[in-house]
C-alpha atoms as a PDB file:
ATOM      1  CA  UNK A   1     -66.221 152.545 128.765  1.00  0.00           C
ATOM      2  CA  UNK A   2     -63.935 150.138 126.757  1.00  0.00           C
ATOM      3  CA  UNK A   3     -60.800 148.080 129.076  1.00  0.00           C
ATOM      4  CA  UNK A   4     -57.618 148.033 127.766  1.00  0.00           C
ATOM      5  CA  UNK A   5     -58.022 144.441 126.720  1.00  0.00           C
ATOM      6  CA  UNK A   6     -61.488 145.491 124.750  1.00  0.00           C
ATOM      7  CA  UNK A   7     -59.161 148.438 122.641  1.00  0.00           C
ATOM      8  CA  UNK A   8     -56.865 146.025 122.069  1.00  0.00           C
ATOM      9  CA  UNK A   9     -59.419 143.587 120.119  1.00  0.00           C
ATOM     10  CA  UNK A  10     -60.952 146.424 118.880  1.00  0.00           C
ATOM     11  CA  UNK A  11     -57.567 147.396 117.325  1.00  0.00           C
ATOM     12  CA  UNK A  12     -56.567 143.781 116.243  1.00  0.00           C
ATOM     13  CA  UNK A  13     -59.449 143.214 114.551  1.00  0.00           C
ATOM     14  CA  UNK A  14     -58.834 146.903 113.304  1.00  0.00           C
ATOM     15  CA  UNK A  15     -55.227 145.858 111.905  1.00  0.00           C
ATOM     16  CA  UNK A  16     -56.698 142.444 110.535  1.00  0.00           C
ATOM     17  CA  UNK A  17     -59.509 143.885 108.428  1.00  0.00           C
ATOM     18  CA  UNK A  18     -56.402 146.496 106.661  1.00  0.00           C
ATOM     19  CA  UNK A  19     -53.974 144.001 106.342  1.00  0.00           C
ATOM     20  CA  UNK A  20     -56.583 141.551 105.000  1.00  0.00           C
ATOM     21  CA  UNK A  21     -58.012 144.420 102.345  1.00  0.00           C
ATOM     22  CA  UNK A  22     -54.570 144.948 101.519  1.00  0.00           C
ATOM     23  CA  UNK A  23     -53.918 141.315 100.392  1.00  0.00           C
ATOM     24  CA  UNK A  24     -56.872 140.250  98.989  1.00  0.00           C
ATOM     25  CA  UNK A  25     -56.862 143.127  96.424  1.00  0.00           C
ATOM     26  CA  UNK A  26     -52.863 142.345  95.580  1.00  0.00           C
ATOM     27  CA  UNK A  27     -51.709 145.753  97.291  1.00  0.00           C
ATOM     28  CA  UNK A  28     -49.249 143.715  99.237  1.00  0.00           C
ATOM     29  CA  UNK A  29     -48.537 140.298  97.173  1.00  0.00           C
ATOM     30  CA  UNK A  30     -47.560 136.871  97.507  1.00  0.00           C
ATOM     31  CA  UNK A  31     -44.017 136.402  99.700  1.00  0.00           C
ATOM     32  CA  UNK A  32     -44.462 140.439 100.759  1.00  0.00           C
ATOM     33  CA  UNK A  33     -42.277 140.469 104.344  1.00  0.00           C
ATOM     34  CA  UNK A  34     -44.857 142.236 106.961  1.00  0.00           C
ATOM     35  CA  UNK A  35     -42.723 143.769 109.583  1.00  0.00           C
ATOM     36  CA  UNK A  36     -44.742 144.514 112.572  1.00  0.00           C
ATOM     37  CA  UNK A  37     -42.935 147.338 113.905  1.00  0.00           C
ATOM     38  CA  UNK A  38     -43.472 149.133 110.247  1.00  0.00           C
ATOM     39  CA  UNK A  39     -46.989 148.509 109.800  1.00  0.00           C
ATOM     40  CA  UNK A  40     -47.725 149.190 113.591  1.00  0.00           C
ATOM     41  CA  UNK A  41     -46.029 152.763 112.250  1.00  0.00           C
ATOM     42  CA  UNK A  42     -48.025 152.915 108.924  1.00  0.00           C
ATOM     43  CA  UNK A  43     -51.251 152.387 111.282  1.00  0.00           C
ATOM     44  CA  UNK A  44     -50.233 154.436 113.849  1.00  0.00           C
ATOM     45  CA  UNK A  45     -51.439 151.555 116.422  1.00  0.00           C
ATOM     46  CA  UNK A  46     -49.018 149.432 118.909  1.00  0.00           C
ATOM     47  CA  UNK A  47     -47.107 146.571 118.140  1.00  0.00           C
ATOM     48  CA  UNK A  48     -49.536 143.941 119.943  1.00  0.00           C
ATOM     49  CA  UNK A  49     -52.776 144.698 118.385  1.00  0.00           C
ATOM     50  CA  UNK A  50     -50.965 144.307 114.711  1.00  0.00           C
ATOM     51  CA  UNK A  51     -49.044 141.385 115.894  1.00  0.00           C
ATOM     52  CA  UNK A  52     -52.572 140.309 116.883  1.00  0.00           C
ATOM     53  CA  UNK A  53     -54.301 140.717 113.691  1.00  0.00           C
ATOM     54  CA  UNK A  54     -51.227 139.328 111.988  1.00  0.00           C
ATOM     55  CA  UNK A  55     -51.779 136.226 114.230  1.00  0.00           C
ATOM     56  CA  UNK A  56     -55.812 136.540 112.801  1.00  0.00           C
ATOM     57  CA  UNK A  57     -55.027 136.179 109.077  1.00  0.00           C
ATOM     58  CA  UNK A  58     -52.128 133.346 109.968  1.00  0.00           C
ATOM     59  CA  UNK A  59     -55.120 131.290 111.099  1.00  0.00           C
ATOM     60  CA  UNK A  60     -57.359 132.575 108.008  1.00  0.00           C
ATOM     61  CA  UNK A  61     -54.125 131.167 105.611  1.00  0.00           C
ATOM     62  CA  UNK A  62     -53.641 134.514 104.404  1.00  0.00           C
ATOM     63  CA  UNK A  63     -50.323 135.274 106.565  1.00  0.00           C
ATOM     64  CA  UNK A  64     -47.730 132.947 106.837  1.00  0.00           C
ATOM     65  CA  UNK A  65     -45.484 133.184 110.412  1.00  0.00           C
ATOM     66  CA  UNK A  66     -41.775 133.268 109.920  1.00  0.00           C
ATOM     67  CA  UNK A  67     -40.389 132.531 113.498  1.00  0.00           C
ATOM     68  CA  UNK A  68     -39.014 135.616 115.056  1.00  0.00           C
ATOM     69  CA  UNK A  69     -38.281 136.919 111.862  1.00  0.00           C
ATOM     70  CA  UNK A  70     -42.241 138.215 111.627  1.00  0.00           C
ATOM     71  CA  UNK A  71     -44.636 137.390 108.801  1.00  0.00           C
ATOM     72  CA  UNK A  72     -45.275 137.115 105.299  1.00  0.00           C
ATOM     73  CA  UNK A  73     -48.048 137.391 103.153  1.00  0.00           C
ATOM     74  CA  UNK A  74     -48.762 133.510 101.663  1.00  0.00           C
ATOM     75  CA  UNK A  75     -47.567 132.330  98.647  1.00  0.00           C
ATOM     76  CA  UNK A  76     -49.929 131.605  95.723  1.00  0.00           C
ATOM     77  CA  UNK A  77     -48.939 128.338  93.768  1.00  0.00           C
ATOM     78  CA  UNK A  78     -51.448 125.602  91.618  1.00  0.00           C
ATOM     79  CA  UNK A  79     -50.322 123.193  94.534  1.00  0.00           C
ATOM     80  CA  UNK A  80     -52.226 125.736  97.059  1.00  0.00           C
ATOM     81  CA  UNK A  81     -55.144 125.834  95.028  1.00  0.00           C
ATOM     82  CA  UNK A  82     -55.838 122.552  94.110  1.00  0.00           C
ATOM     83  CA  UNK A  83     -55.704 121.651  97.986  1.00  0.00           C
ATOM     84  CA  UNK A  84     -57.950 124.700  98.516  1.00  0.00           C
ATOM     85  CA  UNK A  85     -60.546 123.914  95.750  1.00  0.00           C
ATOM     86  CA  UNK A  86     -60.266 120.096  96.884  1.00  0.00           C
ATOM     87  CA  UNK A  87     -61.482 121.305 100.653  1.00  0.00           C
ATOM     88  CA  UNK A  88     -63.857 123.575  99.442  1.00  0.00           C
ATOM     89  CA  UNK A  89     -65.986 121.196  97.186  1.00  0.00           C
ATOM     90  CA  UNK A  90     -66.084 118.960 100.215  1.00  0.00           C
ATOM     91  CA  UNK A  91     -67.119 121.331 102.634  1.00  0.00           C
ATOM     92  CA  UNK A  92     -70.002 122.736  99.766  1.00  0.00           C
ATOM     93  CA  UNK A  93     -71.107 120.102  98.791  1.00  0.00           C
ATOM     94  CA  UNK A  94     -72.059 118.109 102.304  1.00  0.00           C
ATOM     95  CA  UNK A  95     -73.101 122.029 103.262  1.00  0.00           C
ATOM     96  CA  UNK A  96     -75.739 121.622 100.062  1.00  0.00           C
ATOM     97  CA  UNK A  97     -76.878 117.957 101.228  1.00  0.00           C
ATOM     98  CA  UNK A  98     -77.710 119.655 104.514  1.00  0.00           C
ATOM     99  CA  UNK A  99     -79.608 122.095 102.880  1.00  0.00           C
ATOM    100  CA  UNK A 100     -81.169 120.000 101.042  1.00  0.00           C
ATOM    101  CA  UNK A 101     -82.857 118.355 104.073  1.00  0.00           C
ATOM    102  CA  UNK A 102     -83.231 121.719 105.818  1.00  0.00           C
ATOM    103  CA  UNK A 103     -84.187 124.444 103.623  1.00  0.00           C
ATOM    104  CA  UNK A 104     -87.584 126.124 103.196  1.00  0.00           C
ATOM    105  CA  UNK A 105     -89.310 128.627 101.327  1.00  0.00           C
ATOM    106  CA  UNK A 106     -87.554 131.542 102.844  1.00  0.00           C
ATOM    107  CA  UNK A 107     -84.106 129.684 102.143  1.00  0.00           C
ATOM    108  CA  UNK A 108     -84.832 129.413  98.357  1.00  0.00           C
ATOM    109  CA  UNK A 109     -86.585 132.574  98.046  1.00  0.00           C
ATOM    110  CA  UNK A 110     -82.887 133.798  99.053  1.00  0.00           C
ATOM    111  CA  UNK A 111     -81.296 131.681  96.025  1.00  0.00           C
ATOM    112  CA  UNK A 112     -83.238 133.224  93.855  1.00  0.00           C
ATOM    113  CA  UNK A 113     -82.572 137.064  95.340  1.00  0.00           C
ATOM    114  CA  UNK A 114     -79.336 136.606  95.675  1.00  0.00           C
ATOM    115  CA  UNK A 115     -78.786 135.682  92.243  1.00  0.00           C
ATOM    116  CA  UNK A 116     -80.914 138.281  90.784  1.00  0.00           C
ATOM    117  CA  UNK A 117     -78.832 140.894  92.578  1.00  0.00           C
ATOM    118  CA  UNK A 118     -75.333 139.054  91.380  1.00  0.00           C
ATOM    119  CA  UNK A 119     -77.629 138.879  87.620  1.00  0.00           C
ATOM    120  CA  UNK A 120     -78.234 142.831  87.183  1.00  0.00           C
ATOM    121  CA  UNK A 121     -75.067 143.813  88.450  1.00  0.00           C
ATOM    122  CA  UNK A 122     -73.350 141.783  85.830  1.00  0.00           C
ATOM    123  CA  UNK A 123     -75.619 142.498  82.498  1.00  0.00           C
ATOM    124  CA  UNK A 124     -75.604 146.946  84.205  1.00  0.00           C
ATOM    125  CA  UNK A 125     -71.434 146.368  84.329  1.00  0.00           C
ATOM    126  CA  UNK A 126     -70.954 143.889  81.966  1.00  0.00           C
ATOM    127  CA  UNK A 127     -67.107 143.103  81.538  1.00  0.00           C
ATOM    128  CA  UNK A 128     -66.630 146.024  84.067  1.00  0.00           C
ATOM    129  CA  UNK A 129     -68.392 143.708  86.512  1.00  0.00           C
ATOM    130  CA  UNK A 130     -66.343 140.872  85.977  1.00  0.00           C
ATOM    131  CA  UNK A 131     -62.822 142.445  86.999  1.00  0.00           C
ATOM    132  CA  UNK A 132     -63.490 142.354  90.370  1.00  0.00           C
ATOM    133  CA  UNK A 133     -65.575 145.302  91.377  1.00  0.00           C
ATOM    134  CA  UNK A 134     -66.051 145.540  95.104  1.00  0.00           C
ATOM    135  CA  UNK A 135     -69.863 145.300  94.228  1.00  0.00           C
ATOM    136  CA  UNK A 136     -69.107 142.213  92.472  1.00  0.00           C
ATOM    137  CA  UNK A 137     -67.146 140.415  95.348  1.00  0.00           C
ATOM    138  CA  UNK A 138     -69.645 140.901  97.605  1.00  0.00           C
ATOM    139  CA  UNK A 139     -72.937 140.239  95.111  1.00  0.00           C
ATOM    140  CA  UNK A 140     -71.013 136.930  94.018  1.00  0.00           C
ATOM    141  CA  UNK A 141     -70.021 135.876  97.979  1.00  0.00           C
ATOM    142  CA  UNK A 142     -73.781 135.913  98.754  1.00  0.00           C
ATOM    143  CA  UNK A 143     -74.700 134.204  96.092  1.00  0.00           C
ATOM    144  CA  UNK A 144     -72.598 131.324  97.080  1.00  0.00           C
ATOM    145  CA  UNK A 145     -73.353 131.460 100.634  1.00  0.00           C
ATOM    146  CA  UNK A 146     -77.409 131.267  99.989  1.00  0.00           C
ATOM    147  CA  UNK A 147     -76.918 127.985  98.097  1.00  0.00           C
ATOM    148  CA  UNK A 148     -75.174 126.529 102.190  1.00  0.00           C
ATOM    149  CA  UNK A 149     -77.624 129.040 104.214  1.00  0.00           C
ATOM    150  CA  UNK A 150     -79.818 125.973 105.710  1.00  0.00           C
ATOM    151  CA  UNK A 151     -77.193 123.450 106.379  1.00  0.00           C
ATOM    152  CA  UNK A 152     -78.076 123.731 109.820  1.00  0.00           C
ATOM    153  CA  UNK A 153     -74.284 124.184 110.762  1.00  0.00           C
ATOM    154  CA  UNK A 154     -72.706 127.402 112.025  1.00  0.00           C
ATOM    155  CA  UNK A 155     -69.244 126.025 112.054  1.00  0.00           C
ATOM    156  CA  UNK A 156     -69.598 124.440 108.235  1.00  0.00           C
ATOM    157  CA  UNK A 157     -70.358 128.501 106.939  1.00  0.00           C
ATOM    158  CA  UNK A 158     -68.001 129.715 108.731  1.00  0.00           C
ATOM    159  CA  UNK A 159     -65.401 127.183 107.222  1.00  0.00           C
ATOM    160  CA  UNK A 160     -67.397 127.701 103.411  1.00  0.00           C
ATOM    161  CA  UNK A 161     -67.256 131.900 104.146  1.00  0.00           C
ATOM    162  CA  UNK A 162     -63.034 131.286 105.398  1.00  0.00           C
ATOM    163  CA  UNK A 163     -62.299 128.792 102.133  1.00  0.00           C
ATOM    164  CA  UNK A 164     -64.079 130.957  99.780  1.00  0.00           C
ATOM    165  CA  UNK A 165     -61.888 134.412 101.112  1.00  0.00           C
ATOM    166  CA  UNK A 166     -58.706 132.552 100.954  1.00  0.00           C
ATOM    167  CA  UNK A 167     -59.323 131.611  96.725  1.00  0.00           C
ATOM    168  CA  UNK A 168     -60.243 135.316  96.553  1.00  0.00           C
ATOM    169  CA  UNK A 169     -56.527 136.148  95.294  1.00  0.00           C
ATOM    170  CA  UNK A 170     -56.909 133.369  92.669  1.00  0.00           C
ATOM    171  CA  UNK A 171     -60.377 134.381  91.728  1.00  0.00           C
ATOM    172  CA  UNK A 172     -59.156 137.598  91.017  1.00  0.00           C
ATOM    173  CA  UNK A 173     -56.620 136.083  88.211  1.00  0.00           C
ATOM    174  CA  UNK A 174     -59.599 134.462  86.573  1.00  0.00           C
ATOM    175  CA  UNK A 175     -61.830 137.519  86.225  1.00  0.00           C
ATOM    176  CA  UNK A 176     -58.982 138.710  84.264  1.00  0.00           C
ATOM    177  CA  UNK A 177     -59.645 135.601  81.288  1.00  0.00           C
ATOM    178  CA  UNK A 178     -63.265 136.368  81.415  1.00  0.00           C
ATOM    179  CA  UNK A 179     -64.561 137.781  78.191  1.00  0.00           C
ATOM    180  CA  UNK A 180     -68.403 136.781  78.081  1.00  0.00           C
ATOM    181  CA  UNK A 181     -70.554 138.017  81.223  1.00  0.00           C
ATOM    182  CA  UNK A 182     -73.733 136.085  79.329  1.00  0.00           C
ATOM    183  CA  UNK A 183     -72.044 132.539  79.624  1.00  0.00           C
ATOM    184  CA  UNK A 184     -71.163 133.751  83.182  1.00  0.00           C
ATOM    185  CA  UNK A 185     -75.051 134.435  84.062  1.00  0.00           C
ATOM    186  CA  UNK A 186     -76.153 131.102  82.695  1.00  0.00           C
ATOM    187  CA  UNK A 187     -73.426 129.057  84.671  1.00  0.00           C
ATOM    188  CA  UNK A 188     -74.899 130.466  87.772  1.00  0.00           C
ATOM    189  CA  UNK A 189     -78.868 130.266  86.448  1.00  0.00           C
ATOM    190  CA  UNK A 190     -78.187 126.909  85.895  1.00  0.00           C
ATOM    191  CA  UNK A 191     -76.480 126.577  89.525  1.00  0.00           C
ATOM    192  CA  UNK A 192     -79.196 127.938  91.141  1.00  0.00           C
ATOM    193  CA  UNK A 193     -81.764 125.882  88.903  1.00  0.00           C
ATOM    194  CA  UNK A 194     -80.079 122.646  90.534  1.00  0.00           C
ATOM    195  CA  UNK A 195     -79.844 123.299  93.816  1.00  0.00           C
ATOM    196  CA  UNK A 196     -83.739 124.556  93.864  1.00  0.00           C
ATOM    197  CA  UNK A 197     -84.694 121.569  92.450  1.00  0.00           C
ATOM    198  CA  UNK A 198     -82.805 119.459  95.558  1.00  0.00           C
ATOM    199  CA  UNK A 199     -81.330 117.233  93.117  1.00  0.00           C
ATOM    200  CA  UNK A 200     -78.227 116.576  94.975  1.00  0.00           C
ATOM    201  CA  UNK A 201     -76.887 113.634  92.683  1.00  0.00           C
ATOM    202  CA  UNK A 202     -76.690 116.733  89.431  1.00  0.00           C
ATOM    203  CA  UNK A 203     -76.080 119.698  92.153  1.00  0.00           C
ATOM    204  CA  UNK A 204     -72.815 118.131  93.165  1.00  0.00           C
ATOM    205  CA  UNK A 205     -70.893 117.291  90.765  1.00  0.00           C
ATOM    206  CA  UNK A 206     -72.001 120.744  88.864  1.00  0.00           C
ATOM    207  CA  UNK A 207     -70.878 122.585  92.150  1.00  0.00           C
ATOM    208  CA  UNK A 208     -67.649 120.737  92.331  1.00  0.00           C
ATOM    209  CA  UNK A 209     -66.921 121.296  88.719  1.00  0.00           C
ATOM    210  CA  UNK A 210     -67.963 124.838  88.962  1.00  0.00           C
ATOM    211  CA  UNK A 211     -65.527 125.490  91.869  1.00  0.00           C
ATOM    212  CA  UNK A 212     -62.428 123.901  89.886  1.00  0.00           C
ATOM    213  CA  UNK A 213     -63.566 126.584  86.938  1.00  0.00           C
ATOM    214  CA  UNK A 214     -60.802 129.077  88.961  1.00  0.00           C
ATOM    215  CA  UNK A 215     -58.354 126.095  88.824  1.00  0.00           C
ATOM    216  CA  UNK A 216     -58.582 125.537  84.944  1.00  0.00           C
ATOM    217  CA  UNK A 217     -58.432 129.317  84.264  1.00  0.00           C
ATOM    218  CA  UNK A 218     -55.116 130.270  86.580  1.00  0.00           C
ATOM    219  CA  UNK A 219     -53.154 127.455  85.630  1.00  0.00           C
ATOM    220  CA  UNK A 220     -54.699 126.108  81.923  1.00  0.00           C
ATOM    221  CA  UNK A 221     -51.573 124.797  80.976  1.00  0.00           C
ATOM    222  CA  UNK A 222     -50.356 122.317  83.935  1.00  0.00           C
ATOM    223  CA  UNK A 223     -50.752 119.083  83.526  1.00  0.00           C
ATOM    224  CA  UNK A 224     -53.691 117.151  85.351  1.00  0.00           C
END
Protein backbone atom coordinates (compact mmCIF):
# COMPACT_ATOMS: atom_id res chain seq x y z
CA UNK A 1 0.00 0.00 0.00
CA UNK A 2 1.54 3.38 -1.13
CA UNK A 3 2.15 6.37 2.05
CA UNK A 4 1.13 9.60 1.43
CA UNK A 5 4.68 10.70 0.87
CA UNK A 6 5.10 7.66 -1.89
CA UNK A 7 1.66 9.29 -3.90
CA UNK A 8 3.10 12.33 -3.64
CA UNK A 9 6.43 11.30 -5.68
CA UNK A 10 4.44 9.24 -7.61
CA UNK A 11 2.41 12.37 -8.58
CA UNK A 12 5.47 14.76 -8.89
CA UNK A 13 7.16 12.74 -11.02
CA UNK A 14 3.60 12.35 -12.65
CA UNK A 15 3.35 16.32 -13.13
CA UNK A 16 7.15 16.47 -14.24
CA UNK A 17 6.97 13.93 -17.06
CA UNK A 18 3.54 16.29 -18.54
CA UNK A 19 4.99 19.42 -17.99
CA UNK A 20 8.31 18.20 -19.45
CA UNK A 21 6.34 16.57 -22.73
CA UNK A 22 4.66 19.72 -22.92
CA UNK A 23 7.87 21.81 -23.34
CA UNK A 24 10.03 19.82 -25.13
CA UNK A 25 7.53 19.47 -28.04
CA UNK A 26 6.85 23.58 -27.94
CA UNK A 27 3.15 23.06 -26.56
CA UNK A 28 4.02 25.52 -23.88
CA UNK A 29 7.07 27.83 -25.23
CA UNK A 30 9.88 29.80 -24.20
CA UNK A 31 8.88 32.65 -21.30
CA UNK A 32 5.22 30.62 -20.96
CA UNK A 33 4.15 31.74 -17.06
CA UNK A 34 3.27 28.17 -15.30
CA UNK A 35 0.89 28.96 -12.56
CA UNK A 36 0.73 26.15 -10.18
CA UNK A 37 -2.64 26.52 -8.95
CA UNK A 38 -3.86 26.30 -12.87
CA UNK A 39 -1.97 23.42 -13.91
CA UNK A 40 -2.59 21.61 -10.49
CA UNK A 41 -6.44 22.26 -11.98
CA UNK A 42 -5.63 21.19 -15.62
CA UNK A 43 -4.12 17.87 -13.91
CA UNK A 44 -6.57 17.48 -11.52
CA UNK A 45 -3.63 16.75 -8.84
CA UNK A 46 -2.70 19.07 -5.64
CA UNK A 47 -0.69 21.96 -5.57
CA UNK A 48 2.51 20.21 -3.92
CA UNK A 49 3.10 17.38 -6.19
CA UNK A 50 3.05 20.05 -9.33
CA UNK A 51 4.98 22.50 -7.36
CA UNK A 52 7.20 19.42 -6.95
CA UNK A 53 7.67 18.47 -10.45
CA UNK A 54 7.95 22.15 -11.28
CA UNK A 55 10.88 22.16 -8.75
CA UNK A 56 12.16 18.73 -10.99
CA UNK A 57 12.46 20.46 -14.39
CA UNK A 58 13.97 23.84 -12.52
CA UNK A 59 16.90 21.55 -11.72
CA UNK A 60 16.73 19.82 -15.35
CA UNK A 61 17.02 23.81 -16.82
CA UNK A 62 13.81 23.41 -18.39
CA UNK A 63 11.76 25.65 -15.74
CA UNK A 64 12.95 28.73 -14.61
CA UNK A 65 11.68 29.83 -10.74
CA UNK A 66 10.28 33.30 -10.48
CA UNK A 67 10.22 33.95 -6.63
CA UNK A 68 6.75 33.78 -5.31
CA UNK A 69 5.49 34.77 -8.45
CA UNK A 70 5.74 30.79 -9.66
CA UNK A 71 7.57 29.57 -12.75
CA UNK A 72 8.29 29.92 -16.23
CA UNK A 73 9.19 27.82 -18.91
CA UNK A 74 13.16 28.84 -19.92
CA UNK A 75 14.02 31.06 -22.42
CA UNK A 76 15.75 29.85 -25.62
CA UNK A 77 18.56 32.33 -26.83
CA UNK A 78 22.16 31.49 -29.00
CA UNK A 79 23.79 32.63 -25.60
CA UNK A 80 21.95 29.43 -23.91
CA UNK A 81 23.06 27.23 -26.48
CA UNK A 82 26.42 27.94 -27.01
CA UNK A 83 26.95 27.43 -23.10
CA UNK A 84 24.90 24.23 -23.49
CA UNK A 85 26.76 22.80 -26.57
CA UNK A 86 30.13 24.08 -24.85
CA UNK A 87 29.19 21.65 -21.62
CA UNK A 88 28.03 19.01 -23.61
CA UNK A 89 31.17 18.43 -25.87
CA UNK A 90 33.08 18.37 -22.62
CA UNK A 91 31.09 16.04 -20.84
CA UNK A 92 31.02 13.63 -24.40
CA UNK A 93 33.94 13.75 -25.18
CA UNK A 94 35.90 12.72 -21.67
CA UNK A 95 32.57 10.21 -21.53
CA UNK A 96 34.13 8.72 -25.10
CA UNK A 97 37.87 8.65 -23.65
CA UNK A 98 36.37 6.52 -20.89
CA UNK A 99 34.91 4.36 -23.21
CA UNK A 100 37.55 4.10 -25.00
CA UNK A 101 39.48 2.39 -22.15
CA UNK A 102 36.38 0.49 -21.04
CA UNK A 103 34.34 -0.78 -23.76
CA UNK A 104 34.05 -4.33 -25.11
CA UNK A 105 32.48 -6.30 -27.63
CA UNK A 106 29.03 -6.06 -26.25
CA UNK A 107 29.54 -2.12 -25.96
CA UNK A 108 30.32 -1.78 -29.73
CA UNK A 109 28.04 -4.37 -30.85
CA UNK A 110 25.49 -1.67 -29.32
CA UNK A 111 27.08 1.23 -31.62
CA UNK A 112 26.50 -0.54 -34.34
CA UNK A 113 22.59 -1.60 -33.34
CA UNK A 114 21.81 1.42 -32.30
CA UNK A 115 22.70 3.06 -35.37
CA UNK A 116 21.16 0.59 -37.60
CA UNK A 117 17.86 1.17 -35.83
CA UNK A 118 18.37 5.26 -36.02
CA UNK A 119 19.62 4.14 -40.09
CA UNK A 120 16.20 2.35 -41.23
CA UNK A 121 14.05 4.60 -39.51
CA UNK A 122 15.49 7.48 -41.40
CA UNK A 123 15.88 5.97 -45.19
CA UNK A 124 11.62 4.07 -44.20
CA UNK A 125 10.63 8.03 -43.15
CA UNK A 126 12.92 9.87 -44.98
CA UNK A 127 12.28 13.74 -44.51
CA UNK A 128 9.22 12.58 -42.40
CA UNK A 129 11.85 11.17 -40.04
CA UNK A 130 13.78 14.12 -39.72
CA UNK A 131 10.96 16.55 -38.26
CA UNK A 132 11.06 15.16 -35.12
CA UNK A 133 9.02 12.02 -35.00
CA UNK A 134 8.72 10.62 -31.52
CA UNK A 135 10.39 7.44 -33.10
CA UNK A 136 13.10 9.60 -34.18
CA UNK A 137 13.86 11.30 -30.74
CA UNK A 138 14.17 8.32 -29.13
CA UNK A 139 16.15 6.15 -32.10
CA UNK A 140 18.60 9.28 -32.28
CA UNK A 141 18.95 9.59 -28.09
CA UNK A 142 20.23 5.97 -28.10
CA UNK A 143 22.33 6.35 -30.61
CA UNK A 144 24.17 9.00 -28.80
CA UNK A 145 24.08 7.42 -25.53
CA UNK A 146 25.78 3.95 -26.94
CA UNK A 147 28.78 5.96 -28.18
CA UNK A 148 29.22 7.06 -23.66
CA UNK A 149 27.64 3.49 -22.56
CA UNK A 150 31.19 2.18 -21.09
CA UNK A 151 32.53 5.26 -19.54
CA UNK A 152 32.36 3.54 -16.43
CA UNK A 153 30.50 6.60 -14.83
CA UNK A 154 26.85 6.65 -13.77
CA UNK A 155 26.86 10.26 -12.84
CA UNK A 156 28.72 11.39 -16.37
CA UNK A 157 25.31 9.63 -18.39
CA UNK A 158 23.21 10.93 -16.36
CA UNK A 159 24.72 14.52 -16.92
CA UNK A 160 25.22 13.44 -21.09
CA UNK A 161 21.22 11.97 -20.97
CA UNK A 162 20.17 15.72 -18.83
CA UNK A 163 22.44 18.02 -21.47
CA UNK A 164 21.23 16.23 -24.43
CA UNK A 165 17.13 16.73 -23.21
CA UNK A 166 17.71 20.29 -22.45
CA UNK A 167 19.10 21.07 -26.53
CA UNK A 168 16.00 19.02 -27.43
CA UNK A 169 13.96 22.42 -28.03
CA UNK A 170 16.86 23.64 -30.24
CA UNK A 171 17.25 20.37 -31.99
CA UNK A 172 13.86 20.56 -32.91
CA UNK A 173 14.53 24.06 -34.90
CA UNK A 174 17.24 22.29 -36.84
CA UNK A 175 15.23 19.31 -38.08
CA UNK A 176 13.22 21.96 -39.58
CA UNK A 177 16.55 23.13 -42.14
CA UNK A 178 17.15 19.55 -42.85
CA UNK A 179 16.52 18.66 -46.44
CA UNK A 180 18.86 15.53 -47.17
CA UNK A 181 18.28 12.40 -44.74
CA UNK A 182 21.36 10.62 -46.93
CA UNK A 183 24.02 13.29 -45.77
CA UNK A 184 22.33 12.83 -42.33
CA UNK A 185 23.05 8.85 -42.36
CA UNK A 186 26.64 9.30 -43.41
CA UNK A 187 27.42 12.00 -40.65
CA UNK A 188 26.44 9.44 -38.15
CA UNK A 189 28.16 6.21 -40.20
CA UNK A 190 31.06 8.10 -40.09
CA UNK A 191 30.51 8.90 -36.19
CA UNK A 192 30.12 5.58 -35.37
CA UNK A 193 33.12 4.48 -37.75
CA UNK A 194 35.40 6.71 -35.35
CA UNK A 195 34.49 5.92 -32.22
CA UNK A 196 34.73 1.94 -33.14
CA UNK A 197 37.95 2.42 -34.26
CA UNK A 198 39.01 4.11 -30.55
CA UNK A 199 40.71 6.79 -32.29
CA UNK A 200 40.06 9.39 -29.77
CA UNK A 201 42.46 12.16 -31.29
CA UNK A 202 39.73 12.07 -34.86
CA UNK A 203 36.57 10.96 -32.54
CA UNK A 204 36.77 14.22 -30.67
CA UNK A 205 37.01 16.83 -32.49
CA UNK A 206 34.34 15.11 -35.06
CA UNK A 207 32.00 14.72 -31.93
CA UNK A 208 32.53 18.24 -30.83
CA UNK A 209 31.99 19.58 -34.27
CA UNK A 210 29.06 17.37 -34.77
CA UNK A 211 27.37 18.67 -31.56
CA UNK A 212 27.85 22.50 -32.63
CA UNK A 213 25.97 21.26 -36.11
CA UNK A 214 22.51 22.45 -33.97
CA UNK A 215 24.40 25.72 -33.16
CA UNK A 216 25.27 26.63 -36.88
CA UNK A 217 21.75 25.65 -38.08
CA UNK A 218 19.50 27.79 -35.31
CA UNK A 219 21.46 30.75 -35.42
CA UNK A 220 23.53 30.69 -39.12
CA UNK A 221 23.67 34.21 -39.21
CA UNK A 222 25.33 35.45 -35.74
CA UNK A 223 28.51 36.28 -35.73
CA UNK A 224 31.25 33.82 -34.26
Amino acid sequence: METGQELDLTLAERAALRLRSGILSGELRPGDRLGVVEIARQYDMGTTPVREGLSRLVAQGLVVAIGRRGFRVSDISRADLADLTQLRALVEVEGLRLAFQHGEDGWEAEILASLHRLKSLVRRAGMEALEGTPDYDVLHKAFHMSLLAACGSPRLLEAASTLYDQAYRYRRLMLRRLTDPDHFVAVHETLAEVVLARDHARAAPLLSAHLETTLRYVYPDAPG
